[in-house]
Protein backbone atom coordinates (compact mmCIF):
# COMPACT_ATOMS: atom_id res chain seq x y z
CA UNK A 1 47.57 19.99 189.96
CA UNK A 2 47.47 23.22 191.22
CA UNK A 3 47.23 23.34 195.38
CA UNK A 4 43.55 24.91 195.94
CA UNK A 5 42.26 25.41 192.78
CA UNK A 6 39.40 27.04 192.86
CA UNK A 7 39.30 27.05 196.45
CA UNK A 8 39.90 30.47 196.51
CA UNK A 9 36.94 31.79 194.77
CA UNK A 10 34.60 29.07 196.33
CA UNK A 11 35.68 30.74 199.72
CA UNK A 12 35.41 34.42 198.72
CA UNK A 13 31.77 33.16 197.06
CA UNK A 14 31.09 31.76 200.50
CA UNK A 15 31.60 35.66 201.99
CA UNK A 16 29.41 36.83 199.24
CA UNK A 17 26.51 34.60 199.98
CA UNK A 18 26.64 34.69 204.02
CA UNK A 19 26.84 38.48 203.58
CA UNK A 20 23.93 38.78 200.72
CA UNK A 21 20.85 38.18 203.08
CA UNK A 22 21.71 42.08 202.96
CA UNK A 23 18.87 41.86 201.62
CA UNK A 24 17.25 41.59 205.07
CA UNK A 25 18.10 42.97 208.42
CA UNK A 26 19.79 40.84 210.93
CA UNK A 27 19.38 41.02 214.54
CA UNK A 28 23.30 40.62 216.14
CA UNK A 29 24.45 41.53 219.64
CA UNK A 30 25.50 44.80 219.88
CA UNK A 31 29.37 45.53 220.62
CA UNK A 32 29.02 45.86 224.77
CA UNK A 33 27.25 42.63 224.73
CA UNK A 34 30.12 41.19 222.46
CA UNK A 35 32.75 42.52 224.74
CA UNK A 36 30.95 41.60 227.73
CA UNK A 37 30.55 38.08 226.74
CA UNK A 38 33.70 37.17 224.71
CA UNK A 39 36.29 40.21 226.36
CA UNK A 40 37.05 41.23 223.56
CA UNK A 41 35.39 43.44 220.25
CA UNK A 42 34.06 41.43 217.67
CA UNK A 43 35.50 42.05 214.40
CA UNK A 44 34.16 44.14 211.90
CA UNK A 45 32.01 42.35 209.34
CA UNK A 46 33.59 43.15 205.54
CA UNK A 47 31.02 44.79 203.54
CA UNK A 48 29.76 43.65 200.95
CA UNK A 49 29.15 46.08 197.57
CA UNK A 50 26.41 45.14 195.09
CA UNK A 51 24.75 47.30 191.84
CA UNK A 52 22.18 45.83 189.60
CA UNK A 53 20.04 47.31 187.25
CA UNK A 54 17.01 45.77 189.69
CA UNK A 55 16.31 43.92 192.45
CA UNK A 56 13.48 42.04 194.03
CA UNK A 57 12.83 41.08 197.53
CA UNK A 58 10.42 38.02 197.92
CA UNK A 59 10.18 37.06 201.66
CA UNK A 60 7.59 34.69 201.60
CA UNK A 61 9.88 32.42 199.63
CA UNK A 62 13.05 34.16 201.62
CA UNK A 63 15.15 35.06 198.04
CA UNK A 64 17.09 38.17 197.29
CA UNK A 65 16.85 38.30 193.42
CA UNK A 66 19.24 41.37 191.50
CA UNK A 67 18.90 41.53 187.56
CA UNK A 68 20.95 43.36 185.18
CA UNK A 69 24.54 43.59 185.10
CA UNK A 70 25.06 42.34 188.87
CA UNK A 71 28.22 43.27 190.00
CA UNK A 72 29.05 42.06 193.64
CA UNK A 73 32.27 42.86 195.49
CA UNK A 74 33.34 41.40 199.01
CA UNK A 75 37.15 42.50 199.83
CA UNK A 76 39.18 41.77 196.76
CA UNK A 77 36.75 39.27 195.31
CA UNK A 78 34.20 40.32 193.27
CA UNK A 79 31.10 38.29 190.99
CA UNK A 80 29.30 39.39 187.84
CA UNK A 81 26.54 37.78 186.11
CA UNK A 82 23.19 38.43 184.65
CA UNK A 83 21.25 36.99 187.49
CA UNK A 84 22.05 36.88 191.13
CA UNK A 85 19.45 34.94 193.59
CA UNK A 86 20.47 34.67 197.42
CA UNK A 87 18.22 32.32 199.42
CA UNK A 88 18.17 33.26 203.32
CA UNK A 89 16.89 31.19 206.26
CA UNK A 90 16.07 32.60 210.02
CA UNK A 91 18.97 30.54 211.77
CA UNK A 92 18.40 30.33 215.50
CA UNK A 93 21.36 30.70 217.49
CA UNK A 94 22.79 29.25 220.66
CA UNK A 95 21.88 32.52 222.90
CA UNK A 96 18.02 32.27 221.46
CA UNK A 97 18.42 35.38 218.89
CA UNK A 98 18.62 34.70 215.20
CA UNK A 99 19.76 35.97 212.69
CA UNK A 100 19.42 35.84 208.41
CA UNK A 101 21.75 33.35 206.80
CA UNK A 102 22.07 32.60 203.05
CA UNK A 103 21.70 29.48 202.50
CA UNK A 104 22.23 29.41 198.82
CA UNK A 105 23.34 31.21 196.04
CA UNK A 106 22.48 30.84 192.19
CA UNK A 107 24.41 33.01 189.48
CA UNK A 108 23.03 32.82 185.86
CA UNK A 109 24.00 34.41 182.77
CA UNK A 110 27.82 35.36 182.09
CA UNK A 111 29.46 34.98 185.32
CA UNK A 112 32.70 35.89 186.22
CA UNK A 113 34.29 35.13 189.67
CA UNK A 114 37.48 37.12 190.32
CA UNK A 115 40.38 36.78 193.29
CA UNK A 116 43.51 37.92 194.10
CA UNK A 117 44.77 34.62 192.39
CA UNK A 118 42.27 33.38 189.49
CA UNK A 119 39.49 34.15 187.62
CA UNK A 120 36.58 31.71 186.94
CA UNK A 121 34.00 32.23 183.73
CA UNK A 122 30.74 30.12 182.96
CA UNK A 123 27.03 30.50 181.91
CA UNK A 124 25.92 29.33 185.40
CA UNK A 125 27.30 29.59 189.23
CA UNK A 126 25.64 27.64 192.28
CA UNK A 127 27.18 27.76 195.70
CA UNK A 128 25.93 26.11 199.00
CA UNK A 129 27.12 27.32 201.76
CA UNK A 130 26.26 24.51 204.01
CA UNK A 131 27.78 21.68 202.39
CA UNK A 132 30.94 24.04 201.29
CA UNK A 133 29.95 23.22 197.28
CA UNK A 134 30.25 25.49 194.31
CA UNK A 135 29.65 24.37 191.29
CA UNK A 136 29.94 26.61 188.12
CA UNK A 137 29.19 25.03 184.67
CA UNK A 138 28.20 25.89 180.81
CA UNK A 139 31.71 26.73 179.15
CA UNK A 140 33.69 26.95 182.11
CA UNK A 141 37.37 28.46 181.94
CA UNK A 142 39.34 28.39 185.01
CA UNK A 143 42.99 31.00 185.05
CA UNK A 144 45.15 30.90 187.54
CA UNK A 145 48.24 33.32 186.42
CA UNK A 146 49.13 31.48 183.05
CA UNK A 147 47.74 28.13 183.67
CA UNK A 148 44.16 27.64 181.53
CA UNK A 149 41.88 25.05 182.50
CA UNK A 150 38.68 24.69 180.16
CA UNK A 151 35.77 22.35 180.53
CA UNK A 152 31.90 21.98 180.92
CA UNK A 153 31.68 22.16 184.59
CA UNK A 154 33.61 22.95 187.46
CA UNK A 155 32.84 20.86 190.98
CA UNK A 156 34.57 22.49 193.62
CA UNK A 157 34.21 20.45 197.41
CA UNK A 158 35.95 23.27 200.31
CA UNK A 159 35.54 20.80 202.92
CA UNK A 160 37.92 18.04 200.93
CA UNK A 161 39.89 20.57 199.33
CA UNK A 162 38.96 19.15 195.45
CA UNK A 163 38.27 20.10 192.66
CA UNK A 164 37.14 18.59 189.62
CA UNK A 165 36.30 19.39 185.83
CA UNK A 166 34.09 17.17 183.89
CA UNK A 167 31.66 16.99 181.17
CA UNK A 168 33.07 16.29 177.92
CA UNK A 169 36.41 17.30 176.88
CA UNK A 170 38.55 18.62 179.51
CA UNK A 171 41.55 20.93 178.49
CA UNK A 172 44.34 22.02 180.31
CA UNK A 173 47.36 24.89 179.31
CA UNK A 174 50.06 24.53 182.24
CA UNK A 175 53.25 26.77 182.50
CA UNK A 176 55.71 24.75 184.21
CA UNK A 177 57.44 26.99 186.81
């Protein structure tokens, strides 16, 4: 099996949803408190790129919704789908401050999950961020240069480093190197 299938995109999804609560403004320390505290400047976040044909704040229920051809990019990663919904929590820090964190993210409708290294395709995409999970399913196809893996869904676990396809028939097309 191929060493950290998937993991790739679940990782680069993981930089789309902690940088989606975009969507609200979050209060960070400013770069003389960073230096005075760590030393040193804090890096510089990677922006994050998104289009959609609409989107829709609702901050009583603390969601980011874009509709329409959604096209997200983060670095080289990028996600497309019909439907992109970022849920955000207030996480308190350990200095007191807080600051917005996505706690969730839920891709419907064609979506397409691109790296360096593979590209993942399914009707649905759900990522949580806290317990390191994606899971992408409805006609999933996972390619990975000129291997093909095809099945109904796609459980991806960061923290264990697995991946697993299930749901029916499972296919597989694997060029030996």
């Amino acid at each position: 099996m191929m060493k950290g299938l998937a993991a790739a995109s679940a990782l680069a999804l993981l930089a789309f949803v902690t940088a989606s609560a975009l969507a609200q403004t979050e209060q960070t320390s400013t770069t003389s408190e960073t230096l005075a505290k760590s030393g040193e400047p804090a890096a510089a976040p990677t922006p994050v790129d998104i289009s959609a044909n609409e989107m829709e704040i609702l901050d009583k229920d603390k969601k980011a919704i874009f509709r329409g051809a959604v096209d997200a990019t983060r670095g080289t990663t990028n996600l497309k789908s019909d439907e992109l919904t970022v849920t955000y929590a207030e996480i308190k820090k350990p200095d007191g401050t807080t600051k917005t964190d996505a706690t969730a993210l839920d891709a419907k409708g064609n979506v397409t999950i691109t790296t360096p290294r593979e590209t993942i395709t399914g009707d649905w995409a759900k990522y949580n961020p806290q317990t390191e999970m994606l899971v992408v399913g409805g006609n999933v196809k996972l390619v990975q240069g000129k291997t093909v893996l095809t099945g109904n869904e796609l459980q991806s676990d960061l923290k264990a480093n697995k991946t697993q396809m299930t749901g029916g028939r499972v296919k597989g097309s694997f060029l030996p190197q």
